[in-house]
N, C-alpha and C. Protein backbone atom coordinates (compact mmCIF):
# COMPACT_ATOMS: atom_id res chain seq x y z
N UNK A 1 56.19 19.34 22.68
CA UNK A 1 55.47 18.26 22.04
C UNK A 1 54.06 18.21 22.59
N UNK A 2 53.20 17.47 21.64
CA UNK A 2 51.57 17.38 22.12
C UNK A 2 51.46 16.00 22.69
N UNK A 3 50.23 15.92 23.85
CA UNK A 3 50.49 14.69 24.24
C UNK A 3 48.87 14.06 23.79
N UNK A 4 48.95 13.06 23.98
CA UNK A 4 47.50 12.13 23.36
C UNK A 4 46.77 11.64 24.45
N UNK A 5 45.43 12.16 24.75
CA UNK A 5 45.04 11.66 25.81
C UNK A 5 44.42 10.64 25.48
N UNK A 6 43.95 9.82 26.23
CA UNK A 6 43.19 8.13 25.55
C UNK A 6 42.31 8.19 26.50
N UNK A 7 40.93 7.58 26.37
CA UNK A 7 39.81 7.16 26.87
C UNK A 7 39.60 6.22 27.28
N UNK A 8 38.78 5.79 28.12
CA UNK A 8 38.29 4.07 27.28
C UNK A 8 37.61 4.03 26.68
N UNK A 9 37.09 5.07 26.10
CA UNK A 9 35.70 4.61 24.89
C UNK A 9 36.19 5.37 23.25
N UNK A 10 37.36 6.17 23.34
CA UNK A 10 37.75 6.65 22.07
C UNK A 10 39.35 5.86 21.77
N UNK A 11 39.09 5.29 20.56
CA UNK A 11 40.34 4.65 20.14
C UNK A 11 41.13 5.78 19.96
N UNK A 12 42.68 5.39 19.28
CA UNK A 12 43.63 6.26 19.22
C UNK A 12 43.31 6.86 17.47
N UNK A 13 42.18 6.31 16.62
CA UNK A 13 41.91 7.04 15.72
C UNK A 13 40.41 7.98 15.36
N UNK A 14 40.10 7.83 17.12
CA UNK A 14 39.27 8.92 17.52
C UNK A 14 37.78 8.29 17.43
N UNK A 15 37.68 6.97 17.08
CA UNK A 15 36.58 6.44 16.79
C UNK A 15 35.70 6.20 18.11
N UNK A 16 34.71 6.51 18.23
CA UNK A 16 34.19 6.03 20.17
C UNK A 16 33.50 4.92 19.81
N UNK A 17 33.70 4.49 21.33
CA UNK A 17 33.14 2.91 21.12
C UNK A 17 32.20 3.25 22.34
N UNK A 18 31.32 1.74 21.76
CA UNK A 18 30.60 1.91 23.28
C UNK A 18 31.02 0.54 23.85
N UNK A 19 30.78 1.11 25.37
CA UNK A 19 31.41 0.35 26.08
C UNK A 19 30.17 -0.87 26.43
N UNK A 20 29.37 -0.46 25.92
CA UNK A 20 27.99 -1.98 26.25
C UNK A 20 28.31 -3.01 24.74
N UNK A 21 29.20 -2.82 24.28
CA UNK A 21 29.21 -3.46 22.99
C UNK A 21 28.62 -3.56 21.44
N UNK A 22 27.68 -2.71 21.97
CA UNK A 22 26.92 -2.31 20.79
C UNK A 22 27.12 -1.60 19.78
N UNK A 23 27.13 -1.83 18.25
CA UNK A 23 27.74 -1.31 17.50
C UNK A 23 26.51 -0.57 16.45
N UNK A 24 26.99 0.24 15.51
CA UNK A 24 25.97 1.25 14.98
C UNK A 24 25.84 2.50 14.71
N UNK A 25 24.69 3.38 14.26
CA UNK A 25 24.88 4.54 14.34
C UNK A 25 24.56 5.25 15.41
N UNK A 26 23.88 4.59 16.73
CA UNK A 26 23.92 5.08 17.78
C UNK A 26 24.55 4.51 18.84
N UNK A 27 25.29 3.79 18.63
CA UNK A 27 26.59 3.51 18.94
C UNK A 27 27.43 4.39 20.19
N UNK A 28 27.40 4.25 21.45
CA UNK A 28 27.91 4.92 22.38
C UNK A 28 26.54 6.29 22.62
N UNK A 29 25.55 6.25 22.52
CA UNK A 29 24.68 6.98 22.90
C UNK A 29 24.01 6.60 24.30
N UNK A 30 23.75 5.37 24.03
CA UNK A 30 23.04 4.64 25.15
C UNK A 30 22.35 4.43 25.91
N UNK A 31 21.60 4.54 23.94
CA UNK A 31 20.67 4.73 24.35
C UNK A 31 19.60 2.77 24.44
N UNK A 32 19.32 2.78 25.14
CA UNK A 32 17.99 1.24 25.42
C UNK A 32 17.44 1.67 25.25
N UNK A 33 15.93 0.82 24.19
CA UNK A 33 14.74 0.74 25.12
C UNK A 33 13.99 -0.38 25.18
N UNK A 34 13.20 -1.03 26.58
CA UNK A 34 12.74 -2.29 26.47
C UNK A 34 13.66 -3.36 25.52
N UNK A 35 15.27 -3.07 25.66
CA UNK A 35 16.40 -3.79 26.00
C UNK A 35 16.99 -3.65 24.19
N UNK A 36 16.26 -2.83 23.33
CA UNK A 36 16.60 -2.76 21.78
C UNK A 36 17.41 -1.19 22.03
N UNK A 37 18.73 -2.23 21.59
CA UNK A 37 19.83 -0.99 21.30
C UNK A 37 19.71 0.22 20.26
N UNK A 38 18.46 -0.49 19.40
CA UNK A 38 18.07 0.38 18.08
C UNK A 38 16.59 0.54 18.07
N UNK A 39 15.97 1.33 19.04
CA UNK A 39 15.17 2.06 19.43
C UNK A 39 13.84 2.32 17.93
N UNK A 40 14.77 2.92 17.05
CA UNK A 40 13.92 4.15 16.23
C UNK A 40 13.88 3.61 15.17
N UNK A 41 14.39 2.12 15.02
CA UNK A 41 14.43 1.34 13.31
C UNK A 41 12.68 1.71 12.99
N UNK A 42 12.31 1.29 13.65
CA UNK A 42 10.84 0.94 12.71
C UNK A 42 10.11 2.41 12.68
N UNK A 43 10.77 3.05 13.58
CA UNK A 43 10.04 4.70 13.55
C UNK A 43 10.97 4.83 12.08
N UNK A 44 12.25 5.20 11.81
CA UNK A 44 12.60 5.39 10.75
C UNK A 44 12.11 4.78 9.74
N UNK A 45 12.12 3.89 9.42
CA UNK A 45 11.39 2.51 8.46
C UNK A 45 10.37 3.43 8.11
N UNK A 46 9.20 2.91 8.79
CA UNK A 46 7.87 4.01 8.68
C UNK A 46 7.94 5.46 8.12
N UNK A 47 9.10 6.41 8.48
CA UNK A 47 8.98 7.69 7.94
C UNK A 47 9.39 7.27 6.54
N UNK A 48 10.31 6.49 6.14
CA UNK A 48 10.86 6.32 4.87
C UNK A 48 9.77 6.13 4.15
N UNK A 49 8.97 5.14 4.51
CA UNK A 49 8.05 4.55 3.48
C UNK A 49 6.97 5.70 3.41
N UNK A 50 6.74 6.30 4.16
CA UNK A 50 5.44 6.99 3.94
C UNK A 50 6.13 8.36 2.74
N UNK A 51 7.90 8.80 3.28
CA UNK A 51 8.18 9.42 2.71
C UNK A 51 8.29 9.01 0.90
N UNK A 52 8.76 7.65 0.18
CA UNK A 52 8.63 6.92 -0.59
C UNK A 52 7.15 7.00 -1.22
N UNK A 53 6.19 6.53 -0.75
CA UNK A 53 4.98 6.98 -1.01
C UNK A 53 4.62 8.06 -1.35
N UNK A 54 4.82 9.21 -0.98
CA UNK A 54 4.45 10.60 -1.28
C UNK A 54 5.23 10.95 -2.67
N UNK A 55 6.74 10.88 -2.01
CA UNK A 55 7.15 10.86 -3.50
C UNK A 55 6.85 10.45 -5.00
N UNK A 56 6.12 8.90 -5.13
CA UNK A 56 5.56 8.12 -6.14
C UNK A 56 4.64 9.01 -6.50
N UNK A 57 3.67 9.09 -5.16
CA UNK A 57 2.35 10.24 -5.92
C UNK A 57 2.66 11.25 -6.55
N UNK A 58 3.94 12.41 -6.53
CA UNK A 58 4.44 13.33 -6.87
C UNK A 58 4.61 13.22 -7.99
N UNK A 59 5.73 12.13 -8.37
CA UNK A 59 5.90 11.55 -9.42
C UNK A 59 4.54 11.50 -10.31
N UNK A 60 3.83 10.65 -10.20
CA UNK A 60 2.65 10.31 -11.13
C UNK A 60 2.00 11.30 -11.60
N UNK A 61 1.70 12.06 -10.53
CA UNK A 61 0.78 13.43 -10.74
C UNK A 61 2.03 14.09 -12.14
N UNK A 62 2.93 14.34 -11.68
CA UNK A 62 3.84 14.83 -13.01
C UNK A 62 4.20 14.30 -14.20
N UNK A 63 3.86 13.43 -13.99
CA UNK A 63 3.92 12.47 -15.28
C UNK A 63 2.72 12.65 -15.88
N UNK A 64 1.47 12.27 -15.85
CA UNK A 64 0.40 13.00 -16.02
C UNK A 64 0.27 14.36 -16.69
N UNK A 65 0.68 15.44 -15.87
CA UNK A 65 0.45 16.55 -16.20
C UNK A 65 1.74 17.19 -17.79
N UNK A 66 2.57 15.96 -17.24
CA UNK A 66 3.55 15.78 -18.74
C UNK A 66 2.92 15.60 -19.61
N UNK A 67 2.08 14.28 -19.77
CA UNK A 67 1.52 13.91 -20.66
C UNK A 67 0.63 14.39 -21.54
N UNK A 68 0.03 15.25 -20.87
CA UNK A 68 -1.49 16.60 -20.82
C UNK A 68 -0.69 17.58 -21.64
N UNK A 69 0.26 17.95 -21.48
CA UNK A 69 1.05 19.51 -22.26
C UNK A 69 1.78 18.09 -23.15
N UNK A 70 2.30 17.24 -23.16
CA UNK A 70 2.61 16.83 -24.71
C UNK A 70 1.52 16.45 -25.82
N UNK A 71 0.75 16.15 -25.19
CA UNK A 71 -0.91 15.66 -25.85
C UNK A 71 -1.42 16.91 -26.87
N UNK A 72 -1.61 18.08 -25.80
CA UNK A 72 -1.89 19.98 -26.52
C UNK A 72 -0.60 20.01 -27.45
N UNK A 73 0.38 19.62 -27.20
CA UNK A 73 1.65 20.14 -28.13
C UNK A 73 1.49 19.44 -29.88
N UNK A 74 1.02 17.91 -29.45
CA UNK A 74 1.04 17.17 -30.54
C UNK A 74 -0.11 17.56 -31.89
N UNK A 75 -1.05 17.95 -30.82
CA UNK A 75 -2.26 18.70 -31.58
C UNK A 75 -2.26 19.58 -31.95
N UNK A 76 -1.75 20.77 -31.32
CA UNK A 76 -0.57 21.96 -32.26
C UNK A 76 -0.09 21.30 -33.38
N UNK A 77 0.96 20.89 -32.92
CA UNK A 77 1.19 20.67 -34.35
C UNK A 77 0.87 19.66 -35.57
N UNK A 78 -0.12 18.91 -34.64
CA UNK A 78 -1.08 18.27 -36.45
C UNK A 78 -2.04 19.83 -36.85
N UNK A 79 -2.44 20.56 -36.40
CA UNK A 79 -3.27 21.44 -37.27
C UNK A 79 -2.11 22.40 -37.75
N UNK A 80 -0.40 23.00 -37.01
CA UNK A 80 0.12 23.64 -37.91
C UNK A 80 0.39 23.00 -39.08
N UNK A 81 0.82 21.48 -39.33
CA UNK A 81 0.92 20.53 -40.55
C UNK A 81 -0.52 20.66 -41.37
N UNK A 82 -1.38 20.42 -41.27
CA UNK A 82 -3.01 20.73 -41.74
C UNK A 82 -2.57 22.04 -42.39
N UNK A 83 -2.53 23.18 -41.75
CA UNK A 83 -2.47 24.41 -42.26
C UNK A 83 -1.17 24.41 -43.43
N UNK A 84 -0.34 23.85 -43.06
CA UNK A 84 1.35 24.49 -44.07
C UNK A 84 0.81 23.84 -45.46
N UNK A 85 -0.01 22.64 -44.84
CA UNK A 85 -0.13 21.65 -46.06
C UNK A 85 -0.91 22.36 -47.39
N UNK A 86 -2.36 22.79 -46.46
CA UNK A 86 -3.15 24.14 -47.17
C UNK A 86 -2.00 25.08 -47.94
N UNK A 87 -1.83 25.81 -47.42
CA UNK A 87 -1.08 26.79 -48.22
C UNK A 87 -0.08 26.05 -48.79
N UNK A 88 0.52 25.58 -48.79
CA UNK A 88 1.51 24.82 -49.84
C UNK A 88 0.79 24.23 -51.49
N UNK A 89 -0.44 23.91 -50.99
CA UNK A 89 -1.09 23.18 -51.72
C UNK A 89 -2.22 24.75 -52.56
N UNK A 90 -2.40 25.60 -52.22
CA UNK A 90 -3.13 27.07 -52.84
C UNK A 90 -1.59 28.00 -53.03
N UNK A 91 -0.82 27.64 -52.86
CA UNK A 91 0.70 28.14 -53.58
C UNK A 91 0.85 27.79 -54.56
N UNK A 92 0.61 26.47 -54.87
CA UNK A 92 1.04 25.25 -56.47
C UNK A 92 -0.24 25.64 -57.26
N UNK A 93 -1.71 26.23 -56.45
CA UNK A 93 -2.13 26.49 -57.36
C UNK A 93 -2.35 27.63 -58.15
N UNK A 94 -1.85 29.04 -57.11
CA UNK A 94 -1.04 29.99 -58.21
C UNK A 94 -0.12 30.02 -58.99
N UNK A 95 0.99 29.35 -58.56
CA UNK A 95 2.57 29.35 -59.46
C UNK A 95 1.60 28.59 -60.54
N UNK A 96 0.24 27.72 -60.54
CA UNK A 96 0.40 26.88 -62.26
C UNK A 96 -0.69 27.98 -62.58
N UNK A 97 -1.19 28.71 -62.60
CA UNK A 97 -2.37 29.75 -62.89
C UNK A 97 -1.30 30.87 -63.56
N UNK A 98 -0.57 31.47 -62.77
CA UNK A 98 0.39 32.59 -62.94
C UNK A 98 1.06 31.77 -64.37
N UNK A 99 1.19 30.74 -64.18
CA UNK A 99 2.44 30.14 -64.96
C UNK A 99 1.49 29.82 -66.14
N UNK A 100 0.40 29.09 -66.41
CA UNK A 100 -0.23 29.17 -67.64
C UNK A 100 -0.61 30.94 -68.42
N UNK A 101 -0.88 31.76 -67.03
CA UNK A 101 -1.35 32.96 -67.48
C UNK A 101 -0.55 33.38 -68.62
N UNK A 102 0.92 33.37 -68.26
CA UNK A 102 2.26 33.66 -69.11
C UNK A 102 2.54 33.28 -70.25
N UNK A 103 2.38 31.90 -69.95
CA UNK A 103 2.62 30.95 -71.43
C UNK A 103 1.57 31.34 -72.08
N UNK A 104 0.08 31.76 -72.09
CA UNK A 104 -1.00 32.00 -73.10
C UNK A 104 -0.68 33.10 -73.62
N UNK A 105 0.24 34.22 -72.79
CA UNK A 105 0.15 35.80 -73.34
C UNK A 105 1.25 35.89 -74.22
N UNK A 106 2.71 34.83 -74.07
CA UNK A 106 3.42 34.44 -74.76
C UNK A 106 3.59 33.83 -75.74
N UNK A 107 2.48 32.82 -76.12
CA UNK A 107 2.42 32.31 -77.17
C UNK A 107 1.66 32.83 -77.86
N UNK A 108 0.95 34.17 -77.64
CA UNK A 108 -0.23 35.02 -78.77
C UNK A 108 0.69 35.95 -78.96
């Protein structure tokens, strides 16, 4: 059989505790400083936000540069519409040219 050794700072479902009472993610490190069990909050805090910040700018800048290639796209295609419209419109006016040509040579 296996036997279970016990601590005083690891429960029997392996969890460690600390023995100053302090609970957390640094929790049994123990680490102090100038008597704050949580040392690095505002260092973390600070990286977040600056990291948050950068991100937004990232963001924007791409949004932007979205906007710039849908802008060229839209204008593409108002001048391919301009153009189809042209030729659609010098198409109707052969089929009625061709098409009177016929009917005049047909009815003489």
């Amino acid at each position: 059989m296996g036997t279970i050794a016990i601590s005083g700072n690891v429960s029997l479902d392996g969890v460690i505790e600390d023995p100053a009472g302090g609970e957390g993610w640094m929790a049994g490190l123990g680490v102090t400083v100038a008597g704050d069990h949580y040392p690095y909050n505002l260092m973390l805090l600070a990286v977040g936000g600056i990291m948050q910040w950068l991100a937004m700018i990232a963001i924007l800048v791409a949004q932007n540069a979205q906007g710039n290639v849908q802008d060229k796209q839209v204008e593409h295609l108002h001048r391919l519409g301009v153009t189809t419209h042209s030729l659609v419109v010098e198409n109707t006016e052969l089929t009625e040219a061709i098409h009177d040509h016929f009917m005049k040579k047909s009815a003489s």
